[in-house]
PDB file of N, CA and C in Angstrom:
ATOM      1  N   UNK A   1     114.706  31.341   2.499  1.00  0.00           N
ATOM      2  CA  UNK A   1     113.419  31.520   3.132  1.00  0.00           C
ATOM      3  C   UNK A   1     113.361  30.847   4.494  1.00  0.00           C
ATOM      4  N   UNK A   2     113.770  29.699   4.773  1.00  0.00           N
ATOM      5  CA  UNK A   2     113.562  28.618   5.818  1.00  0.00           C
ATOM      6  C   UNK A   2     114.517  29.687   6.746  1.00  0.00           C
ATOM      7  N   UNK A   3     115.901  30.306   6.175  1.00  0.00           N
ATOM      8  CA  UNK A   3     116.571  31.347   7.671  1.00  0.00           C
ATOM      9  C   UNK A   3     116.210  32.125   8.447  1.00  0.00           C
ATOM     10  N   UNK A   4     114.915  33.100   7.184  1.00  0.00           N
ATOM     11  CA  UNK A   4     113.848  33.864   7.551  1.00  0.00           C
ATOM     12  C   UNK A   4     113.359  33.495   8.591  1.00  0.00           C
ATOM     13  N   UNK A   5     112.428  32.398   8.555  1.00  0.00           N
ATOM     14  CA  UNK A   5     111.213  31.974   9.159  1.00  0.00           C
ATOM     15  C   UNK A   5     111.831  31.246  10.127  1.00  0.00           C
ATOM     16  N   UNK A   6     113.270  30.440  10.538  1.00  0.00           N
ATOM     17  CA  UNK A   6     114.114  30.274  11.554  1.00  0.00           C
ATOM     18  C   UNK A   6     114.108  31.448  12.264  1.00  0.00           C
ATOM     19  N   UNK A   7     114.681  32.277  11.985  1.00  0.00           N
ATOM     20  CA  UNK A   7     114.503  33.895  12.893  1.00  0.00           C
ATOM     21  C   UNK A   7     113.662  34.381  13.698  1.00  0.00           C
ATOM     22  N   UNK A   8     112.435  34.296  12.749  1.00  0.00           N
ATOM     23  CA  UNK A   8     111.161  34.576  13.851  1.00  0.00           C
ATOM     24  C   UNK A   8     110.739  33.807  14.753  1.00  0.00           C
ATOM     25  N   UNK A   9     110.809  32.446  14.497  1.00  0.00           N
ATOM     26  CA  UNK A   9     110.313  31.086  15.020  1.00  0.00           C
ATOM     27  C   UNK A   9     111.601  31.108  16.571  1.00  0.00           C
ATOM     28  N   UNK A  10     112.408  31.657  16.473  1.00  0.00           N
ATOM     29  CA  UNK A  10     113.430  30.804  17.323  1.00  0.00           C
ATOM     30  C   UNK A  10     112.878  31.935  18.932  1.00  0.00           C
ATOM     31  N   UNK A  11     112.241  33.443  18.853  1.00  0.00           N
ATOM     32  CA  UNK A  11     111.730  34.341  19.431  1.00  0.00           C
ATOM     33  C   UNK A  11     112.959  34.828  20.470  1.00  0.00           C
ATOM     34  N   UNK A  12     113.971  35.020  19.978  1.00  0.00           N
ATOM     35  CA  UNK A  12     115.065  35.669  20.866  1.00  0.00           C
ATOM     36  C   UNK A  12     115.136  37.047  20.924  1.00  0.00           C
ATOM     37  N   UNK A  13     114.593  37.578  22.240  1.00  0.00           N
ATOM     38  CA  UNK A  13     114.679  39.299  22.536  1.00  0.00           C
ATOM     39  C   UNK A  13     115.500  39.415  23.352  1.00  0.00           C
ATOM     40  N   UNK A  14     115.892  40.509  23.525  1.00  0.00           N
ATOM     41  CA  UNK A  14     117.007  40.989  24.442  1.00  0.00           C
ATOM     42  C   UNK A  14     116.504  41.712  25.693  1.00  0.00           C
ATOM     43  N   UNK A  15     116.994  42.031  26.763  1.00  0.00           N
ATOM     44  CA  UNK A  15     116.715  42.215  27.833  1.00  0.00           C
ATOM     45  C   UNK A  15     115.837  43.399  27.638  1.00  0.00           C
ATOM     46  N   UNK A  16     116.228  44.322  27.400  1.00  0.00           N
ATOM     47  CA  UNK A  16     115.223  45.890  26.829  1.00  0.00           C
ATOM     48  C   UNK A  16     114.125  45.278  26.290  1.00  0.00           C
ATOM     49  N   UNK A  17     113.809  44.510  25.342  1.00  0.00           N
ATOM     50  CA  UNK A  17     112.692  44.240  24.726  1.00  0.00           C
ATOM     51  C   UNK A  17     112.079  43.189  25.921  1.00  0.00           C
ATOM     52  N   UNK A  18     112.315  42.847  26.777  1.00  0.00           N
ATOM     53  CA  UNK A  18     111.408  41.743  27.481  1.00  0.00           C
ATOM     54  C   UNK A  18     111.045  42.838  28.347  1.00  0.00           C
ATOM     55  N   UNK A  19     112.273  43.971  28.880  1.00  0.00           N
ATOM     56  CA  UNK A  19     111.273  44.626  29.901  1.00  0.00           C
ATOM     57  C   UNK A  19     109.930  45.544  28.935  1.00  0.00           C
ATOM     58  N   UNK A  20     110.302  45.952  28.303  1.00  0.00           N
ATOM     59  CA  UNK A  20     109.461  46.888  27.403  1.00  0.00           C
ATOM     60  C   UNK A  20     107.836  45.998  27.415  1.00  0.00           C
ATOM     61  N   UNK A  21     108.184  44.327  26.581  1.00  0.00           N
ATOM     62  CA  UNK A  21     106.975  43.604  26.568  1.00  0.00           C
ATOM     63  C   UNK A  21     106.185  43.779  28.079  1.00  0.00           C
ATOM     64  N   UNK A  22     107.240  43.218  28.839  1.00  0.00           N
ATOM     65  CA  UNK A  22     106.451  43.442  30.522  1.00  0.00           C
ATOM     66  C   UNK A  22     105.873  44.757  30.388  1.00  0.00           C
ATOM     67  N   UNK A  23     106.447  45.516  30.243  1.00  0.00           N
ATOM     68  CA  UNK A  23     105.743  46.691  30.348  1.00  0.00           C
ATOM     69  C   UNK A  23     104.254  47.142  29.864  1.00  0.00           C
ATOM     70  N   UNK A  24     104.139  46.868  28.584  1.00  0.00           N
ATOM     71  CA  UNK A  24     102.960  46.563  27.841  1.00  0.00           C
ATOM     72  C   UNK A  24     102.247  45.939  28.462  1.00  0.00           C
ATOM     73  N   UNK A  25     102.146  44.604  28.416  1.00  0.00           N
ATOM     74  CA  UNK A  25     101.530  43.525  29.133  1.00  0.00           C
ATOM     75  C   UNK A  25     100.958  44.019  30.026  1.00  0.00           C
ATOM     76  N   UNK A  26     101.531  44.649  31.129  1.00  0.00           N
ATOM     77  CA  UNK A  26     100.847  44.900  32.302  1.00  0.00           C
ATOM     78  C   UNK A  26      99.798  46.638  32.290  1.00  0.00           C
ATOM     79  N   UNK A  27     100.726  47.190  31.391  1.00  0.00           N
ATOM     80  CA  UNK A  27      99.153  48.324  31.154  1.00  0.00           C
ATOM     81  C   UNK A  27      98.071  47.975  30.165  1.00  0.00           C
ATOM     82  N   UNK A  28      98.360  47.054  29.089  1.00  0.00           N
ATOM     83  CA  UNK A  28      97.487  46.675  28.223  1.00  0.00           C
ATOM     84  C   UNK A  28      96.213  45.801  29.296  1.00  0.00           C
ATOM     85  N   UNK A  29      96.443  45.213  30.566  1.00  0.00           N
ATOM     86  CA  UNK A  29      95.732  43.680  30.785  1.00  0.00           C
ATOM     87  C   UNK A  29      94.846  45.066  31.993  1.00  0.00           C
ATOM     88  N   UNK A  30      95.452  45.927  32.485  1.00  0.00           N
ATOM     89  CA  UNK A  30      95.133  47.064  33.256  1.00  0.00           C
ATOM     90  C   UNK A  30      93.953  47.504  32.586  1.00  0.00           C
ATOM     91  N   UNK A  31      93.904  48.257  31.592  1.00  0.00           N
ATOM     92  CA  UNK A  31      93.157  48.640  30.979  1.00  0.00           C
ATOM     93  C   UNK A  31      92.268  48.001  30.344  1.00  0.00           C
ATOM     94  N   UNK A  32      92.288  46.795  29.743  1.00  0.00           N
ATOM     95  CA  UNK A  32      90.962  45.717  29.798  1.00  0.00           C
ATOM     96  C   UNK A  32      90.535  45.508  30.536  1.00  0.00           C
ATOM     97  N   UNK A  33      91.254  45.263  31.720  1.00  0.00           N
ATOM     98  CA  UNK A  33      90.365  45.002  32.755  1.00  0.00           C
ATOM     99  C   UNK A  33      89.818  46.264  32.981  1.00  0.00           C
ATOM    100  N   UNK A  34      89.791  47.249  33.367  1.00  0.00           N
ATOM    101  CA  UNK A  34      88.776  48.651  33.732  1.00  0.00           C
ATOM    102  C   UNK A  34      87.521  48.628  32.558  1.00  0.00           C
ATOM    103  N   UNK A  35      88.150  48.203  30.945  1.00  0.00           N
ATOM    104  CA  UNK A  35      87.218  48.544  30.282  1.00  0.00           C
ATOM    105  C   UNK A  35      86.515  47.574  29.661  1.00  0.00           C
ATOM    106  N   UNK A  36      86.914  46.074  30.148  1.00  0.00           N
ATOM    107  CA  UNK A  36      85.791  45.243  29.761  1.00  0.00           C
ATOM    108  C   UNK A  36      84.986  45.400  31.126  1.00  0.00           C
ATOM    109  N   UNK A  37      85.121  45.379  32.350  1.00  0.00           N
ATOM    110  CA  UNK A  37      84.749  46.264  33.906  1.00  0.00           C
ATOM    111  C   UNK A  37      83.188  47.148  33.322  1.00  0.00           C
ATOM    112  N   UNK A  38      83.426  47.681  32.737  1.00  0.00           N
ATOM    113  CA  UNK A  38      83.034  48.767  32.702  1.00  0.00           C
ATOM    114  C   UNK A  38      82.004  48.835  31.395  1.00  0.00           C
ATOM    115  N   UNK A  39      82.049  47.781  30.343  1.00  0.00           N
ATOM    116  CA  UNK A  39      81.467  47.703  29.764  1.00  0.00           C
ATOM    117  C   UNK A  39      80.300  46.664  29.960  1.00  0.00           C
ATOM    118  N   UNK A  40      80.584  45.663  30.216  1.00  0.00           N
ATOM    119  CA  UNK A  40      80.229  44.664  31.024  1.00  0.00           C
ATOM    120  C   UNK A  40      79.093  45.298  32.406  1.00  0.00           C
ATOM    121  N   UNK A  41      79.546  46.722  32.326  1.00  0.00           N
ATOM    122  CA  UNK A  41      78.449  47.093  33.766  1.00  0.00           C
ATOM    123  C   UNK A  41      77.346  47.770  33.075  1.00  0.00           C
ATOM    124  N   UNK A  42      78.002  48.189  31.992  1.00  0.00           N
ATOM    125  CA  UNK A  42      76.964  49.196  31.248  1.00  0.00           C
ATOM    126  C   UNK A  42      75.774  47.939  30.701  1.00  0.00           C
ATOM    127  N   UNK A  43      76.012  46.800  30.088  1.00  0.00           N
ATOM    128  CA  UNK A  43      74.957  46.256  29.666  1.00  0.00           C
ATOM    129  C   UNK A  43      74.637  44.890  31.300  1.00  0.00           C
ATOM    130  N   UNK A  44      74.867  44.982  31.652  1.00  0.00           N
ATOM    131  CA  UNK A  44      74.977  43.871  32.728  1.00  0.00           C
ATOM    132  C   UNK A  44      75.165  42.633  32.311  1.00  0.00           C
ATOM    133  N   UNK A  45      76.102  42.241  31.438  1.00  0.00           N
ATOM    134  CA  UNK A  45      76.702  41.050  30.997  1.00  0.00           C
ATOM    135  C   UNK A  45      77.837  40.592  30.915  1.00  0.00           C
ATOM    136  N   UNK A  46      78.145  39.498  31.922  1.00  0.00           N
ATOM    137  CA  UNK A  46      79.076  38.208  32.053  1.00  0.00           C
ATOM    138  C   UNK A  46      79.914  38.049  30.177  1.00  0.00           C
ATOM    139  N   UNK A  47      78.530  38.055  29.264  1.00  0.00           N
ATOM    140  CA  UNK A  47      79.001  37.592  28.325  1.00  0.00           C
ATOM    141  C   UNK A  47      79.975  38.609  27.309  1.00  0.00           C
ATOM    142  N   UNK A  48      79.818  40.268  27.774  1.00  0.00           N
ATOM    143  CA  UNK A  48      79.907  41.461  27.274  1.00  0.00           C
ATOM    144  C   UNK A  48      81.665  41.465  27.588  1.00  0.00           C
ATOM    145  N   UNK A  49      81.271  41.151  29.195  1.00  0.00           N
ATOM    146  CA  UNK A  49      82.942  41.833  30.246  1.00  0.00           C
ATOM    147  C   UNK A  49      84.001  40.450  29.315  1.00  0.00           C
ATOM    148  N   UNK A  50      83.526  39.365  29.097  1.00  0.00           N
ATOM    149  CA  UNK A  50      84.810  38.391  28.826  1.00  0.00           C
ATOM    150  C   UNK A  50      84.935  38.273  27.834  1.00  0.00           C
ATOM    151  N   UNK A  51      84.182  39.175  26.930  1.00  0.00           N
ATOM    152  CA  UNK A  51      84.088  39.089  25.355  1.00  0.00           C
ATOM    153  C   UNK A  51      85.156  40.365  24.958  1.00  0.00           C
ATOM    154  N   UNK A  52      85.360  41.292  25.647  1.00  0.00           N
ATOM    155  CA  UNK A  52      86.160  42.556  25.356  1.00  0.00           C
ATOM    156  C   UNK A  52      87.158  42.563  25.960  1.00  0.00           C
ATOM    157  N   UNK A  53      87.539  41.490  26.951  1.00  0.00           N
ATOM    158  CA  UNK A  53      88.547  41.216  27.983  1.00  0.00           C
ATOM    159  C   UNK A  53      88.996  39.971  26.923  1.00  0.00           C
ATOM    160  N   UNK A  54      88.525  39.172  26.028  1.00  0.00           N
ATOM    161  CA  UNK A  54      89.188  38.081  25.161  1.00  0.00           C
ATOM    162  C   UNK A  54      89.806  38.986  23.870  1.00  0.00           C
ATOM    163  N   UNK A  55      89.095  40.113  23.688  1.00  0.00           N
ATOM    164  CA  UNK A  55      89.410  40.572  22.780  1.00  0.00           C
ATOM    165  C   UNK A  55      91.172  41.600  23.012  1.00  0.00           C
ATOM    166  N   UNK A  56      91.025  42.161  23.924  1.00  0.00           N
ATOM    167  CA  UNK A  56      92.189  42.861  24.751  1.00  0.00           C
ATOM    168  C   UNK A  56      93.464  41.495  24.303  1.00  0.00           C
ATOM    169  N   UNK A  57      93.092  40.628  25.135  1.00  0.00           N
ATOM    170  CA  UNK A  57      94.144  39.105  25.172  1.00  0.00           C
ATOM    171  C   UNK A  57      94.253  38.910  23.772  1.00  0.00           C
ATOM    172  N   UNK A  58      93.907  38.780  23.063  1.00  0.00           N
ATOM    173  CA  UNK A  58      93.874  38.485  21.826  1.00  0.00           C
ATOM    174  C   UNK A  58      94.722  39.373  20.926  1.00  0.00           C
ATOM    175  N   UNK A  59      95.000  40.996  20.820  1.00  0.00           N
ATOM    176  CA  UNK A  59      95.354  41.875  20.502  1.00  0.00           C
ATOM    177  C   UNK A  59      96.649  42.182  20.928  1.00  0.00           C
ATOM    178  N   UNK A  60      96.544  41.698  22.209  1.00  0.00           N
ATOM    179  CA  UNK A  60      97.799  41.544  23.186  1.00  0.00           C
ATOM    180  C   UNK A  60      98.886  40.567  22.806  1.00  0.00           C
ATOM    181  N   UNK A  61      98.048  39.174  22.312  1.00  0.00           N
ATOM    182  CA  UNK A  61      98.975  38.543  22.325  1.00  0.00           C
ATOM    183  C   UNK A  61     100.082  38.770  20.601  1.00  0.00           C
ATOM    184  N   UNK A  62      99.222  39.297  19.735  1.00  0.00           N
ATOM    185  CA  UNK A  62      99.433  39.640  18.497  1.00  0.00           C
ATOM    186  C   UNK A  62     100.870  40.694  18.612  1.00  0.00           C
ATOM    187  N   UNK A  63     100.682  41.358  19.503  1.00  0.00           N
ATOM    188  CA  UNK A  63     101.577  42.525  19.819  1.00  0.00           C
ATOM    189  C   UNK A  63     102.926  42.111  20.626  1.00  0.00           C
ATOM    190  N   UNK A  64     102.986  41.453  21.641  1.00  0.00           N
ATOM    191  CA  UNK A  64     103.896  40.912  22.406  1.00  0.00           C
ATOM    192  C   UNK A  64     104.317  39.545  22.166  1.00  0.00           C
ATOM    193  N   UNK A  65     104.046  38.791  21.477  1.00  0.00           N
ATOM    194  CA  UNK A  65     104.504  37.322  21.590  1.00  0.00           C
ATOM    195  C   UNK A  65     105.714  36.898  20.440  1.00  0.00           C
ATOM    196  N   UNK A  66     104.917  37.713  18.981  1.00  0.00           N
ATOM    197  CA  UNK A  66     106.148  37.436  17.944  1.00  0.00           C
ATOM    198  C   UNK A  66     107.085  38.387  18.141  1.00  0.00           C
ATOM    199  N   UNK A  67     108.658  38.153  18.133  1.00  0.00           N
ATOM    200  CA  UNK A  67     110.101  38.439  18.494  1.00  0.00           C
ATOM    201  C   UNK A  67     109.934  39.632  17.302  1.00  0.00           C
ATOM    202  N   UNK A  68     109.428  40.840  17.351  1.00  0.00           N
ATOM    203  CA  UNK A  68     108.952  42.138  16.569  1.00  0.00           C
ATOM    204  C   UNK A  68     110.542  42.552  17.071  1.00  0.00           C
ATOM    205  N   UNK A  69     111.210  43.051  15.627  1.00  0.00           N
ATOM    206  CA  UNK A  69     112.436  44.049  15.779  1.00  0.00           C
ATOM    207  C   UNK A  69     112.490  44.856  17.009  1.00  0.00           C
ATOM    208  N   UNK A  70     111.873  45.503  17.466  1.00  0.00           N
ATOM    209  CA  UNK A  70     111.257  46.655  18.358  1.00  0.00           C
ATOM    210  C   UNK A  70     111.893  45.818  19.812  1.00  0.00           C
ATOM    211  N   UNK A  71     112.014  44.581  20.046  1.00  0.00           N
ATOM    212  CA  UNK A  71     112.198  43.782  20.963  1.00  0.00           C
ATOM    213  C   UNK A  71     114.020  43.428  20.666  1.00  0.00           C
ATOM    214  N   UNK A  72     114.495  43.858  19.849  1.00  0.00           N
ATOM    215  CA  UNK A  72     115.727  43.309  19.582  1.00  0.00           C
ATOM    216  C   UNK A  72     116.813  44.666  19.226  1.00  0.00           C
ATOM    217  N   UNK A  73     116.438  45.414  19.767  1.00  0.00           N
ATOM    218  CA  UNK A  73     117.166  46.521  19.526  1.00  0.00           C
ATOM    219  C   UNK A  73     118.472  46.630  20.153  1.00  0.00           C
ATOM    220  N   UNK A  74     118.467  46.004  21.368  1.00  0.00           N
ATOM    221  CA  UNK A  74     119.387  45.941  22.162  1.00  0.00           C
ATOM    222  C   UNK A  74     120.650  44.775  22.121  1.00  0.00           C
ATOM    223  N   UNK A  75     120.971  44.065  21.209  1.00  0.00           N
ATOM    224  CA  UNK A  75     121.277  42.743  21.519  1.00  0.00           C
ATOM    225  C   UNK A  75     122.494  42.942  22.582  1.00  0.00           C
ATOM    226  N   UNK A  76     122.480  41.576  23.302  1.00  0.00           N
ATOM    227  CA  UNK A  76     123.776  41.347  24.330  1.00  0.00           C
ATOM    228  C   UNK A  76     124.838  40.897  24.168  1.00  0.00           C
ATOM    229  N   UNK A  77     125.690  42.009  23.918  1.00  0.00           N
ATOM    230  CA  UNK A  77     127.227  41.424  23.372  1.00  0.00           C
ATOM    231  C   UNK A  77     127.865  40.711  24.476  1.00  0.00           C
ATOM    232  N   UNK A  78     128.540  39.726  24.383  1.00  0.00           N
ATOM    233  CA  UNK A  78     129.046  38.595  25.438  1.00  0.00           C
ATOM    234  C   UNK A  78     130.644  38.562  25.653  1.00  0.00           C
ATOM    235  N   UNK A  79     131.451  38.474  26.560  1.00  0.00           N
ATOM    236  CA  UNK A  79     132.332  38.372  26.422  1.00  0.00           C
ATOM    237  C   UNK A  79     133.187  37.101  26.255  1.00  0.00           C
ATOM    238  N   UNK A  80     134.682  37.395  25.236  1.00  0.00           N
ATOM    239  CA  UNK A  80     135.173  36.688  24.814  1.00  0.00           C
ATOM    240  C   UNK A  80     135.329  34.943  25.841  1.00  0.00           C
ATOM    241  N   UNK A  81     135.464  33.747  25.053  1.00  0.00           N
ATOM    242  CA  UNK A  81     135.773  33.102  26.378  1.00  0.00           C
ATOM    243  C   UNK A  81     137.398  32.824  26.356  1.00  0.00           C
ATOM    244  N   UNK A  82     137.370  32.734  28.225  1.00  0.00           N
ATOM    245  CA  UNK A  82     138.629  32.479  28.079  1.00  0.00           C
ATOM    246  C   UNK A  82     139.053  31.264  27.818  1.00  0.00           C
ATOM    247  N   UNK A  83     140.517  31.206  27.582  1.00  0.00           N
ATOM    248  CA  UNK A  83     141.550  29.851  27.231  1.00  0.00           C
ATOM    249  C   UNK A  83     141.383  29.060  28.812  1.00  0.00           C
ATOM    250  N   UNK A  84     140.892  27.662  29.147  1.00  0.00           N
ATOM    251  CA  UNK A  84     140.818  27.598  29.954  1.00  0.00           C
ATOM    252  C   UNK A  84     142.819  26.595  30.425  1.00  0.00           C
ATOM    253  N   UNK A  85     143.168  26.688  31.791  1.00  0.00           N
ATOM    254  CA  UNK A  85     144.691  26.377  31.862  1.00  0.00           C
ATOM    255  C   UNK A  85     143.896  24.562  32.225  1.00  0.00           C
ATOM    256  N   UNK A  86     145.186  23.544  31.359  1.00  0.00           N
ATOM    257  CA  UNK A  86     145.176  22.588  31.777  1.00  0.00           C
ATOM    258  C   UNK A  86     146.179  21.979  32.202  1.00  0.00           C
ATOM    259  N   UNK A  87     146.169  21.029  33.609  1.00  0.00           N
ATOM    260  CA  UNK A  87     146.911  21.095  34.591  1.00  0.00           C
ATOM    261  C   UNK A  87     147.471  19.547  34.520  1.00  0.00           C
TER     262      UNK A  87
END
């Protein structure tokens, strides 16, 4: 169990999955912003726009932060090391 929960905890993604997260990130925070914007205009409240804009962040962070398979699809195979010469 503890290897399990080592796994998730340690949050190692691979290059594909960080751009992918970026990717998200930046249309997800896009689109709160237009639509807490926008909701926030409809009732004229401060308290409306940062309440649906916390909620966006919140949803967001649920989605992008834990190391989700979807982020690890790619792993980076490394090459061998070499024998180093001693002189």
């Amino acid at each position: 169990m503890s290897d399990l929960l080592q796994k998730y905890l340690e949050g190692k993604i691979d290059f594909e999955g960080q751009k992918l997260v970026e990717q998200i990130s930046r249309n997800v925070l896009i689109v709160a912003t237009v639509v807490s914007f926008i909701a926030g205009f409809a009732v004229q409240s401060l308290q409306v726009l940062f309440g649906v804009f916390a909620a966006f962040v919140l949803v967001l962070s649920l989605v992008v932060i834990p190391p989700w398979p979807t982020y690890r699809r790619h792993p980076v195979t490394w090459l061998p090391a070499r024998a180093s010469k001693a002189t």
